[in-house]
Protein backbone atom coordinates (compact mmCIF):
# COMPACT_ATOMS: atom_id res chain seq x y z
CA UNK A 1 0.00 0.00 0.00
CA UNK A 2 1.28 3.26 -0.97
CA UNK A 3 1.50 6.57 2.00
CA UNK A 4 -0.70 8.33 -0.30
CA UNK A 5 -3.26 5.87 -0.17
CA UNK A 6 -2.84 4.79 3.53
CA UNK A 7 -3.20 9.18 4.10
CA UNK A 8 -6.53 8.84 2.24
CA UNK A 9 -7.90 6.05 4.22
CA UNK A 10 -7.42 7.71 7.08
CA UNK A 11 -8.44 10.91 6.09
CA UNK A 12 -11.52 9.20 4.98
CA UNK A 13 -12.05 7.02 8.09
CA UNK A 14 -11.59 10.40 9.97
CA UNK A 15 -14.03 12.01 8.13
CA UNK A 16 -16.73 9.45 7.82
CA UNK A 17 -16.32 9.29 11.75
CA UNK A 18 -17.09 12.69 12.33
CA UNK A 19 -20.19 12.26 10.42
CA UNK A 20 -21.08 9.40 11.60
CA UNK A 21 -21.19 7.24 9.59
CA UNK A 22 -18.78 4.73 10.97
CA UNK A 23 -18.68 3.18 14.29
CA UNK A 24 -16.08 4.91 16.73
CA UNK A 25 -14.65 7.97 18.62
CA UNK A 26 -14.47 11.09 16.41
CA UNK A 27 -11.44 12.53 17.53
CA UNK A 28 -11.12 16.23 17.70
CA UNK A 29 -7.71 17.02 15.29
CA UNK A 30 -7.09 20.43 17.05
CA UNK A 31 -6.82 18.37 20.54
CA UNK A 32 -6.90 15.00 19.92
CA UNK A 33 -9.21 13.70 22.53
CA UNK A 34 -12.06 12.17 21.62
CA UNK A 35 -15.25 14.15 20.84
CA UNK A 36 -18.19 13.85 23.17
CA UNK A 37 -20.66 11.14 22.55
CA UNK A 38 -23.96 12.08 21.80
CA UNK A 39 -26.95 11.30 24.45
CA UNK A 40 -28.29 7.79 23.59
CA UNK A 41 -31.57 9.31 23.88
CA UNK A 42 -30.88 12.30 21.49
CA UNK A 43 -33.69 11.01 18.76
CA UNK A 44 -36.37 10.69 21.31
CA UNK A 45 -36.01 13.64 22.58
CA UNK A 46 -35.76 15.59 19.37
CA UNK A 47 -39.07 13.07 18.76
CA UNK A 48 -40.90 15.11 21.76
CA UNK A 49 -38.95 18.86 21.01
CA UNK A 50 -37.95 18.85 24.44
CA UNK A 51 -34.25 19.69 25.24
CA UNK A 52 -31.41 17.09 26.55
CA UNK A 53 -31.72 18.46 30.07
CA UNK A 54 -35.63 18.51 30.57
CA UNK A 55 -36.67 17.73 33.52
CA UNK A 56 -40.07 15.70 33.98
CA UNK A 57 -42.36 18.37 34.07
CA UNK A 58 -41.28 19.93 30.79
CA UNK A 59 -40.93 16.41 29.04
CA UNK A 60 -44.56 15.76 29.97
CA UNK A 61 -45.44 19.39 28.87
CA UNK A 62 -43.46 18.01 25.08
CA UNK A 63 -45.09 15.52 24.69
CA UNK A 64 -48.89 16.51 25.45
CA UNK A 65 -48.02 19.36 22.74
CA UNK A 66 -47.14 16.41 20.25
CA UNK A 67 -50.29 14.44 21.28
CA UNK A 68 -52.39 17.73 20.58
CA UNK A 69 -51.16 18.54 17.45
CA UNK A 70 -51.02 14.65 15.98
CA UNK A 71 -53.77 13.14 17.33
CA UNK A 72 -55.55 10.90 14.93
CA UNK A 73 -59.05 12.79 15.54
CA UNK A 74 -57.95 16.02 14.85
CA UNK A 75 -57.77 14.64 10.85
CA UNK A 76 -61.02 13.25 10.75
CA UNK A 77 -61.55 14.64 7.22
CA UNK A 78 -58.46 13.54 5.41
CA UNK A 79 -57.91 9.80 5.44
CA UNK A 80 -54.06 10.02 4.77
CA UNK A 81 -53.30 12.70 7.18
CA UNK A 82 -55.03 10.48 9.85
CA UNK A 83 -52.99 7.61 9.33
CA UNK A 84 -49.68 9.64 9.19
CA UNK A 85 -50.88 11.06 12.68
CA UNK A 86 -51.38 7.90 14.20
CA UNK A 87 -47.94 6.66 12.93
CA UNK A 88 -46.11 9.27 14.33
CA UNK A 89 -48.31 9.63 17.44
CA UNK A 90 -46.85 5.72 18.13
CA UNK A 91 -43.39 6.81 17.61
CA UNK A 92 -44.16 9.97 19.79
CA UNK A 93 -45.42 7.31 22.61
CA UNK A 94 -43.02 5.05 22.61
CA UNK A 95 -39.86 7.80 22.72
CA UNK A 96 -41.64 9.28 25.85
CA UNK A 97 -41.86 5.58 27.42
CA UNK A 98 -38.61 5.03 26.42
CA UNK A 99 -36.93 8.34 28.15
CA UNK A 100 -39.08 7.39 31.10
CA UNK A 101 -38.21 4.22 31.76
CA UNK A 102 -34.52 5.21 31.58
CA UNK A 103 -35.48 8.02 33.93
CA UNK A 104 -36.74 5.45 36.34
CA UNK A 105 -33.82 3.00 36.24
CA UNK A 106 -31.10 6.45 36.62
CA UNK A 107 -33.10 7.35 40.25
């Protein structure tokens, strides 16, 4: 293997980490350290439109606003919309379980 194409690989590797799209520690090149991993909970919480650092009260206050604004009822007239609703009013549910039950298991 040529240095030019080992530099590339790695380059690459590096760059496809950062995005992630490739399992592994992004490394910061200014520093070296590893980046910061991102919360294991980040979808489900971008799900509700609460913030990382919500506490119960506002999670709950996230995810009533979802329920309001996708529940299947509220789309009574349009087939299509309805069942899009109820889709993503499942995937709102089960992120707000899901945050929850880790919640429960970090007190």
């Amino acid at each position: 293997m040529s240095l030019a194409y080992r530099l590339w690989r790695a380059t690459r590797r590096q760059i496809l980490l950062r995005l992630g799209m490739l399992q592994g520690a992004a490394f910061d090149d200014r520093r070296g350290r590893p980046t910061a991993r991102p919360h294991p909970l980040a979808a489900e919480y971008r799900l509700l439109g609460a913030p990382l650092d919500a506490d119960p009260i506002t999670l709950r206050r996230c995810w009533r606003a979802q329920v309001r604004l996708y529940h299947p009822d509220r789309y009574a007239h349009d087939p299509e919309a309805q069942r899009y609703a109820s889709a993503h009013l499942l995937r709102v549910n089960a992120a707000y379980q899901r945050i929850l039950r880790t919640s429960r298991r970090a007190a």
